[in-house]
Protein backbone atom coordinates (compact mmCIF):
# COMPACT_ATOMS: atom_id res chain seq x y z
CA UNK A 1 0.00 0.00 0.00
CA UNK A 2 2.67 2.56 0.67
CA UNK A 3 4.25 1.56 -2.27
CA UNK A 4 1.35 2.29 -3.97
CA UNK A 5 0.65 5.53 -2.04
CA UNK A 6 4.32 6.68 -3.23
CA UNK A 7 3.47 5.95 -6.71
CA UNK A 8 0.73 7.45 -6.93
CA UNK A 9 2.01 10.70 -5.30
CA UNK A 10 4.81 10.60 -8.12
CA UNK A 11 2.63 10.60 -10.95
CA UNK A 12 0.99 13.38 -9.51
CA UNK A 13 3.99 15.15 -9.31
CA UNK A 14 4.91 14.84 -12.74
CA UNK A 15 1.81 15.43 -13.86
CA UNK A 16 1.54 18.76 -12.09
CA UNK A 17 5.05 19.53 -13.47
CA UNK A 18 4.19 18.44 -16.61
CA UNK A 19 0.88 21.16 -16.43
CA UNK A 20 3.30 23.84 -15.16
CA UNK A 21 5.71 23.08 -18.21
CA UNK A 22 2.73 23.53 -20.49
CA UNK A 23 1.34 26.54 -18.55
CA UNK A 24 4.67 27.80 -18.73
CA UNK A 25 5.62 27.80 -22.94
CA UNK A 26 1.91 29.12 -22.84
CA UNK A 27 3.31 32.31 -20.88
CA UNK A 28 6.67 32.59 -22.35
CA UNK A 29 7.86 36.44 -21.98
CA UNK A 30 10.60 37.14 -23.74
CA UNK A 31 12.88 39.90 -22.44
CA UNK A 32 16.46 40.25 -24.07
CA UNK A 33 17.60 40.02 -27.22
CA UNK A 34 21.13 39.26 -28.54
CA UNK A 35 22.11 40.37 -31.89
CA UNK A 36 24.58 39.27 -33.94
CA UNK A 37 26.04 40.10 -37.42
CA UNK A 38 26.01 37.99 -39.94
CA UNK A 39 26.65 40.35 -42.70
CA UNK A 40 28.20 44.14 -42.57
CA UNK A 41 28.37 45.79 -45.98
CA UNK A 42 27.56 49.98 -45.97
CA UNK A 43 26.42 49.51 -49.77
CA UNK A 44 23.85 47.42 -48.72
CA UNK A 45 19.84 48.06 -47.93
CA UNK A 46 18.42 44.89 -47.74
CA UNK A 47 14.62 44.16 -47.78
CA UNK A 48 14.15 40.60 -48.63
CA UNK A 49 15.75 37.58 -47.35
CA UNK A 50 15.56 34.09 -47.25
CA UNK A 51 16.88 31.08 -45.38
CA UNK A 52 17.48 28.28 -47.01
CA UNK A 53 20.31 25.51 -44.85
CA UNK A 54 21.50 27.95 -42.42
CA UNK A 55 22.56 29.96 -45.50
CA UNK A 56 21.37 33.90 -45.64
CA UNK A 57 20.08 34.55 -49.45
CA UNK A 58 19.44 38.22 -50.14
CA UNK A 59 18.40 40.65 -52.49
CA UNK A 60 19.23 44.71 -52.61
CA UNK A 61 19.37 47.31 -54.79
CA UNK A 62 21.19 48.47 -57.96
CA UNK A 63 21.08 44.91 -58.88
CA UNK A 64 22.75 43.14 -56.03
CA UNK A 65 22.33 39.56 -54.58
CA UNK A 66 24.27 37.77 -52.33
CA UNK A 67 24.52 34.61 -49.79
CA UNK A 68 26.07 35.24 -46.51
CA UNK A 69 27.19 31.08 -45.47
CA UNK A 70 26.90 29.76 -42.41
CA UNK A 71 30.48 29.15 -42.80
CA UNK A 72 31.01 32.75 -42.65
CA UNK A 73 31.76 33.17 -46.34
CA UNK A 74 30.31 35.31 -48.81
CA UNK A 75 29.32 35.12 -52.34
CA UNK A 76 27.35 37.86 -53.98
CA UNK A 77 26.51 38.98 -57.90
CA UNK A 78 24.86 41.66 -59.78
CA UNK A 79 21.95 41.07 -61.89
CA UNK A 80 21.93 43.44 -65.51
CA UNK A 81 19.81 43.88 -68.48
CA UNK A 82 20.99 46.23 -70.65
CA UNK A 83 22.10 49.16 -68.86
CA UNK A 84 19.90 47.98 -66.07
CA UNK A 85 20.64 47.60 -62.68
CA UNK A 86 17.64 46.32 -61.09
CA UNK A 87 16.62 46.83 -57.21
CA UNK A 88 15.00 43.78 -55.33
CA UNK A 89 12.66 44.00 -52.77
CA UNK A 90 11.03 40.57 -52.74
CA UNK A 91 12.23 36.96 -53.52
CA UNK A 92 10.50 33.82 -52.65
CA UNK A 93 12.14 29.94 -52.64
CA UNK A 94 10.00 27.30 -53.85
CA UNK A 95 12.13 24.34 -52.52
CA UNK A 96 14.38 23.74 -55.79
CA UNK A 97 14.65 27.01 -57.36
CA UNK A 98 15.00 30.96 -56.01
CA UNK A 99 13.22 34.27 -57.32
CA UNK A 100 13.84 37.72 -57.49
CA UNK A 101 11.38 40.49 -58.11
CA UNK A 102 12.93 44.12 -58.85
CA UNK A 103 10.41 46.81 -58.52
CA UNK A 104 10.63 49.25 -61.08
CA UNK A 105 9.71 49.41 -65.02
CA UNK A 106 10.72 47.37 -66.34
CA UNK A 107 10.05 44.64 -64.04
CA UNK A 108 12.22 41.73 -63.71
CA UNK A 109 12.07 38.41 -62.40
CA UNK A 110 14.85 35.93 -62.06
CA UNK A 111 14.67 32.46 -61.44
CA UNK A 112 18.33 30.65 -59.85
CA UNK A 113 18.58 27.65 -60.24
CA UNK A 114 19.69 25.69 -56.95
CA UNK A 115 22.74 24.26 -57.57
CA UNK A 116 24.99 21.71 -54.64
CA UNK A 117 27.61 23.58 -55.23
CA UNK A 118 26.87 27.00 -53.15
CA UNK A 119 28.96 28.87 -54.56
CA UNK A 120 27.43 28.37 -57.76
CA UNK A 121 23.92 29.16 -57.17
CA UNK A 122 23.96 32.88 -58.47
CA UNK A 123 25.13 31.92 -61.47
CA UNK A 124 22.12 29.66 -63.58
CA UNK A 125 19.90 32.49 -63.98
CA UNK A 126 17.44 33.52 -66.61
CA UNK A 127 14.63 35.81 -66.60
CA UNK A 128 11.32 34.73 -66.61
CA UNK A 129 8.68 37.46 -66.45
CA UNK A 130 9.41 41.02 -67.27
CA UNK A 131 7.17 43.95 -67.69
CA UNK A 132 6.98 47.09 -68.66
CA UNK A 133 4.31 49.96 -67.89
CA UNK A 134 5.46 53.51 -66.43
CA UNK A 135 3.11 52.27 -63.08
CA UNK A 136 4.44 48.91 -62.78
CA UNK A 137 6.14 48.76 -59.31
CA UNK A 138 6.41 45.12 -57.52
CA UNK A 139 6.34 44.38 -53.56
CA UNK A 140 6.07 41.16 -53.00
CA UNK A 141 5.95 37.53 -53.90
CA UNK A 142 5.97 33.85 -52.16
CA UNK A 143 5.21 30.25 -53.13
CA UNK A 144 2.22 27.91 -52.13
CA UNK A 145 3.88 24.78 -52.96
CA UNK A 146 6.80 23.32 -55.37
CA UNK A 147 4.33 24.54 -58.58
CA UNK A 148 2.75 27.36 -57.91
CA UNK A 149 3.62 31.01 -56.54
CA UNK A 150 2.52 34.69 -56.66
CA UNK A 151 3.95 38.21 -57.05
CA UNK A 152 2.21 41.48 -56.01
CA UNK A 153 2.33 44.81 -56.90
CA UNK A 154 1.31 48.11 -57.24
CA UNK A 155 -2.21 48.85 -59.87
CA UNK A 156 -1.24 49.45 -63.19
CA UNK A 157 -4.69 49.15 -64.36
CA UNK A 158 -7.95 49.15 -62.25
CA UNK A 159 -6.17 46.72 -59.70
CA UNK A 160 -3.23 45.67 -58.22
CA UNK A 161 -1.06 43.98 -60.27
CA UNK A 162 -1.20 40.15 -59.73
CA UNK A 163 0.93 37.30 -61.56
CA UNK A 164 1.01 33.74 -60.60
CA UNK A 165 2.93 30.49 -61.76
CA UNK A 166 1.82 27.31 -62.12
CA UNK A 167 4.31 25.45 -63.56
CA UNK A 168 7.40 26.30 -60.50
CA UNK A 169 8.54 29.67 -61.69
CA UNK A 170 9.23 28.52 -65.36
CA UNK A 171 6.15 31.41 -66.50
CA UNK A 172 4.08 33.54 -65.05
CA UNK A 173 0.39 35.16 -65.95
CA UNK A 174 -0.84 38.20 -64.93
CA UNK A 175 -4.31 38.21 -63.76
CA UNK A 176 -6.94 40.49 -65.53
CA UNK A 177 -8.43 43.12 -63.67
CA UNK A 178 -11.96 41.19 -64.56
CA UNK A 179 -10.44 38.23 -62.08
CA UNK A 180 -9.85 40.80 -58.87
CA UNK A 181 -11.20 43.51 -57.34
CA UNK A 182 -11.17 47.30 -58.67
CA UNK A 183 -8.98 48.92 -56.25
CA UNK A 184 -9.65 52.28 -55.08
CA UNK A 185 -7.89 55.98 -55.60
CA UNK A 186 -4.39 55.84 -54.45
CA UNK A 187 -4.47 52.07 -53.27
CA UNK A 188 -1.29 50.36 -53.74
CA UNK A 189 0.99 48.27 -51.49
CA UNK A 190 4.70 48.67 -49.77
CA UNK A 191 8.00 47.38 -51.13
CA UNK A 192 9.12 47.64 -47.12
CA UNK A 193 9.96 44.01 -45.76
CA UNK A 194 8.68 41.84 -48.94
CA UNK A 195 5.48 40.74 -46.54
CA UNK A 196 2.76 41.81 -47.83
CA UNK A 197 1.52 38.15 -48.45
CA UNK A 198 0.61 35.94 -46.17
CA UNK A 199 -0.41 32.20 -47.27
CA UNK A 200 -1.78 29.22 -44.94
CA UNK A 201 -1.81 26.32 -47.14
CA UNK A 202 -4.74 27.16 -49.93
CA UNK A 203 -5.31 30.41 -48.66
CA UNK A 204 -3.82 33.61 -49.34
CA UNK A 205 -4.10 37.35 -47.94
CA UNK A 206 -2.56 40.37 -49.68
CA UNK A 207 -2.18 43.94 -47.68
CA UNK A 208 -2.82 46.91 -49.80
CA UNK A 209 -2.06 50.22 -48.52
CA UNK A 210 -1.76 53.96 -49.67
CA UNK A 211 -4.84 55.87 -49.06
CA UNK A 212 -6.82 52.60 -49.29
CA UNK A 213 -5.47 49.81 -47.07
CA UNK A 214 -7.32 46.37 -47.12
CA UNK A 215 -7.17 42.95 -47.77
CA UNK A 216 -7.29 41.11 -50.73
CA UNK A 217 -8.11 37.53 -49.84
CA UNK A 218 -8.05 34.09 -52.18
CA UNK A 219 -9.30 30.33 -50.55
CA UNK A 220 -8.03 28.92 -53.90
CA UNK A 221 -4.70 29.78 -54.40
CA UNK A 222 -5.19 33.06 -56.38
CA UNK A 223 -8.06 31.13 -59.03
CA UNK A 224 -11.00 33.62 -57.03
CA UNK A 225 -10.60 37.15 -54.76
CA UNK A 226 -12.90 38.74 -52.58
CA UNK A 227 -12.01 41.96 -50.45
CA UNK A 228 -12.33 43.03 -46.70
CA UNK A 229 -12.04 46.63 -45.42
CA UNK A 230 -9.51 46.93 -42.36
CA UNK A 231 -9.68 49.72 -39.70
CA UNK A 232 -5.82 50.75 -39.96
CA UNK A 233 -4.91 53.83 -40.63
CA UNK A 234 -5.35 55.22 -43.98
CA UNK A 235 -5.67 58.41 -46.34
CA UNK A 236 -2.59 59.06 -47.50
CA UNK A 237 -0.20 57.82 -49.74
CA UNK A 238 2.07 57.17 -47.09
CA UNK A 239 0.27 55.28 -44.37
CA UNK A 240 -1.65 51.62 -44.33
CA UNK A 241 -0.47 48.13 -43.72
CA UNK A 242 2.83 47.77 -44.27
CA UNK A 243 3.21 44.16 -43.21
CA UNK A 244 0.87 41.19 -42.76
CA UNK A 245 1.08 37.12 -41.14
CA UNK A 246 -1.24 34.65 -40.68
CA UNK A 247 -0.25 32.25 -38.18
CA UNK A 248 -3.41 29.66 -38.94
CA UNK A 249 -6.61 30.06 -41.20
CA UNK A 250 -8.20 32.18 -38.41
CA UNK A 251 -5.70 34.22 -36.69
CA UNK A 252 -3.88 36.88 -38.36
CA UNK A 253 -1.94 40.65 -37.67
CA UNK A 254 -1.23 43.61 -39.60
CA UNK A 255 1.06 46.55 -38.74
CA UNK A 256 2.27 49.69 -40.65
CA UNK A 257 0.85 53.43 -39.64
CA UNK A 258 2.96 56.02 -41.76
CA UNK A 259 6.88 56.10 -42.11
CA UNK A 260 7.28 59.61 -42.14
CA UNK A 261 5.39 59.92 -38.82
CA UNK A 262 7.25 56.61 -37.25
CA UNK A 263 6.76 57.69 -33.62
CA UNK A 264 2.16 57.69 -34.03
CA UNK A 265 0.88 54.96 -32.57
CA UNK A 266 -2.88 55.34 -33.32
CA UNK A 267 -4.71 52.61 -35.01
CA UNK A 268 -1.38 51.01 -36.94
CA UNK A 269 -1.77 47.83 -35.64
CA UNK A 270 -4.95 45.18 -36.53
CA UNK A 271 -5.57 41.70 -35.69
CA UNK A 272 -8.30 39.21 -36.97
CA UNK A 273 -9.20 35.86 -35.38
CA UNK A 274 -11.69 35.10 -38.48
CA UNK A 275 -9.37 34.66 -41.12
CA UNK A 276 -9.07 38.43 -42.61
CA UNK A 277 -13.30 38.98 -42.62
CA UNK A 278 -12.64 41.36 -39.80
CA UNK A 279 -10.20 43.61 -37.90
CA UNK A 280 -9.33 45.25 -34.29
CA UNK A 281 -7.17 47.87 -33.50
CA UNK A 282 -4.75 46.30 -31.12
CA UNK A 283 -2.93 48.82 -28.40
CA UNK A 284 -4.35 52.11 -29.77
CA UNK A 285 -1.89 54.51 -28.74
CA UNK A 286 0.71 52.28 -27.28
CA UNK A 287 3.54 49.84 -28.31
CA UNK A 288 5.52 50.31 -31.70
CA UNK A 289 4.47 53.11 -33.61
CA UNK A 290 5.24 53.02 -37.67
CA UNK A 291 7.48 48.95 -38.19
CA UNK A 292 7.76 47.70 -41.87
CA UNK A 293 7.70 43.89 -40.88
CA UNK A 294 5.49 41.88 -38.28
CA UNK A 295 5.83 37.96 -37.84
CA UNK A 296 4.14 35.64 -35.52
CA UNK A 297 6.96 33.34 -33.22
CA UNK A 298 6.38 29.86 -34.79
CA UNK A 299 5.21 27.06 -32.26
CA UNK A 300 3.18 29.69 -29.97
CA UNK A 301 0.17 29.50 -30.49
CA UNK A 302 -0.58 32.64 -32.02
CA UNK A 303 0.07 34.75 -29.02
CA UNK A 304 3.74 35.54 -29.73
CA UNK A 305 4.58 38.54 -32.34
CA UNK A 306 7.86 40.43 -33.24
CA UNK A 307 7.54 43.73 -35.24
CA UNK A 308 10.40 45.23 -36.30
CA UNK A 309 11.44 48.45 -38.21
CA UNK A 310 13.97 51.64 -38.74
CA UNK A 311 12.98 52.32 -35.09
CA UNK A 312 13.62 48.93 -32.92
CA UNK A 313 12.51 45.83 -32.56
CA UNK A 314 8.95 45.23 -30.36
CA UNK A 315 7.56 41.88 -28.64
CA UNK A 316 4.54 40.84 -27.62
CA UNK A 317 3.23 37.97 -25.71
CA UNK A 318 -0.04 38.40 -25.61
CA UNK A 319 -1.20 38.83 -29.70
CA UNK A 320 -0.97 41.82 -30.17
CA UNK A 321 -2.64 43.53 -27.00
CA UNK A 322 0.61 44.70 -25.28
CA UNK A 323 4.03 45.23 -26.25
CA UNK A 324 7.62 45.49 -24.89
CA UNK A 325 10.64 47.44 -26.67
CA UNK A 326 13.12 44.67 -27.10
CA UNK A 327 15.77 47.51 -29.06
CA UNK A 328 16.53 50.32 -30.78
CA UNK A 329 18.45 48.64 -33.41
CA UNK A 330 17.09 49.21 -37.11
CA UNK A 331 16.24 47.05 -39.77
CA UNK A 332 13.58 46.54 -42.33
CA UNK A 333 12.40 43.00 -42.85
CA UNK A 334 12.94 39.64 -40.39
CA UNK A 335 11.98 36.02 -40.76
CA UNK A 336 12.16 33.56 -37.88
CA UNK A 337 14.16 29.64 -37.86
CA UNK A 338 12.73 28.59 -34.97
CA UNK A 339 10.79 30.22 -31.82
CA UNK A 340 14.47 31.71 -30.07
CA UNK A 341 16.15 32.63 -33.37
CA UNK A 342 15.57 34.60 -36.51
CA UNK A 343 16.81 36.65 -38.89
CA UNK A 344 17.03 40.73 -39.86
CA UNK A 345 18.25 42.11 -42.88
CA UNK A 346 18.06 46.40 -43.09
CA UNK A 347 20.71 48.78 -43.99
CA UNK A 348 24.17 47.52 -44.46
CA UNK A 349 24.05 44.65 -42.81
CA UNK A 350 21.85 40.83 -41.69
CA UNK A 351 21.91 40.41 -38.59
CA UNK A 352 20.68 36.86 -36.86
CA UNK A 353 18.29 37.52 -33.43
CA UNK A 354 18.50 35.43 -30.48
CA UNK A 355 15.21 35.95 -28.25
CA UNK A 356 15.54 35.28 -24.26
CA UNK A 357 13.59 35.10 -21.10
């Protein structure tokens, strides 16, 4: 009997331990951050990155690309056509290939071939889409799978400017303005942090922005649209969402305000918990004023978020509702390896992010 009394009183031990564990990733507060550089170049201002085998890929402007290695080597190229120097702002890997998007007429988008050899990546590259229109500016792009991917940008028509691939990069379509939604006067999007999609398996939310900001939302992978107002700030060609992430199919957050005001904190910050149908202002008139890049910390159940821009770095452990000022380091765009570590890219240097309790 005491034998099983003593049992007993262990299993009840480790169960309780075992709640307190669970209680305890639940309520995770993060309250340091160590920062370390990866890359330091001063002719660099990165906005796009991607991580691909603990290797850094990157895109900047005047035609630049690069991989810092986790080795600590670097190997970096410029892209050219014609006299061309193009400027990247988004990229997007699709698991065998990588893209980049430059912004500007006339639009370019390379695919790279992944090759074993690192140091030969940047150099199997062809074009695959280009356009040309003196509106065409592009923001954005990512992948749904091995097949099929998407680019955003700015309207050049009666809507913003959509192309998609079905075929892994090899060609690209641009959607008629008959397939989306007319977008209104002075709607566009940001070329800020190269997240202004966010995809959860079929589904797919874009962030517009300018002096209309809302979201442009597909089930389908891009085949249908509808659209959904959003209570961010808005008016001017300078304010909106800047940055959006979905962590499931419900829960989502949005952050921007207006760069030239970077210090406002009123109304730049919106969450859903219905999959983009509707928004709330989160912390009206506190936490982070104007950040280019929000992400939710993977593996925490949607409560942990890490905004970042030209300001500092903010964290919040509660989705959304408060926030803590982690630093006052700047950069412009960050994407996370694991729930303690991630990666931020800004000007003249990547830098990797190690969160702590």
């Amino acid at each position: 009997m005491r034998i099983f009394l003593i049992g007993l009183l262990l299993v009840g031990l480790s169960s309780c331990k075992s709640e307190e564990n669970i209680n305890n990733k639940d309520h995770r507060k993060i309250t340091r951050i160590w920062i370390k550089e990866v890359l330091v170049d001063s002719t660099l201002s990165i906005r796009t990155i991607q991580e691909i085998d603990s290797n850094i890929y990157y895109g900047a402007q005047n035609g630049k690309i690069g991989i810092s290695l986790k080795n600590g080597a670097r190997v970096s190229d410029l892209k050219q056509k014609d006299s061309i120097f193009p400027s990247f702002r988004s990229s997007a890997f699709n698991g065998h290939n990588l893209f980049y998007m430059s912004i500007e007429s006339p639009a370019l988008l390379y695919k790279i071939e992944k090759n074993d050899r690192v140091d030969a990546f940047i150099s199997n590259t062809k074009i695959v889409y280009e356009e040309s229109h003196p509106k065409t500016f592009y923001d954005s792009m990512d992948f749904w799978n091995d097949d099929e991917g998407i680019a955003i940008g700015d309207p050049t028509e009666g809507c913003m400017s959509i192309i998609i691939t079905r075929d892994g990069g090899e060609t690209w379509t641009k959607l008629s303005c008959d397939e989306l939604p007319k977008a209104k006067e002075g709607e566009a999007a940001f070329a800020a942090s190269d997240t202004n999609i966010a995809i959860v398996g079929n589904h797919t939310w874009v962030a517009t922005g300018g002096k209309a900001s809302r979201i442009l939302y597909s089930p389908d992978k891009g085949k249908t649209w509808e659209v959904f107002d959003t209570p961010i700030i808005q008016g001017k060609e300078t304010t909106g969402m800047y940055s959006i992430d979905f962590y499931d199919e419900n829960n989502g957050f949005a952050i921007g305000g207006d760069y030239t005001k970077p210090n406002d904190t009123l109304a730049n910050k919106i969450r859903t918990a219905d999959g983009g149908k509707t928004w709330q202002i989160m912390a009206n008139g506190k936490g982070p004023g104007y950040r280019s890049c929000v992400q939710y910390v993977p593996d925490r159940n949607a409560k942990e978020l890490v905004a970042i821009g030209f300001k500092g770095i903010d964290y919040s452990n509660d989705a959304g509702e408060t926030w803590k000022h982690l630093s006052d380091e700047g950069f412009y765009t960050l994407r996370f390896l694991n729930d303690s570590v991630a990666y931020a890219a800004g000007i003249g240097r990547i830098s990797k992010l190690t969160f702590r309790e």
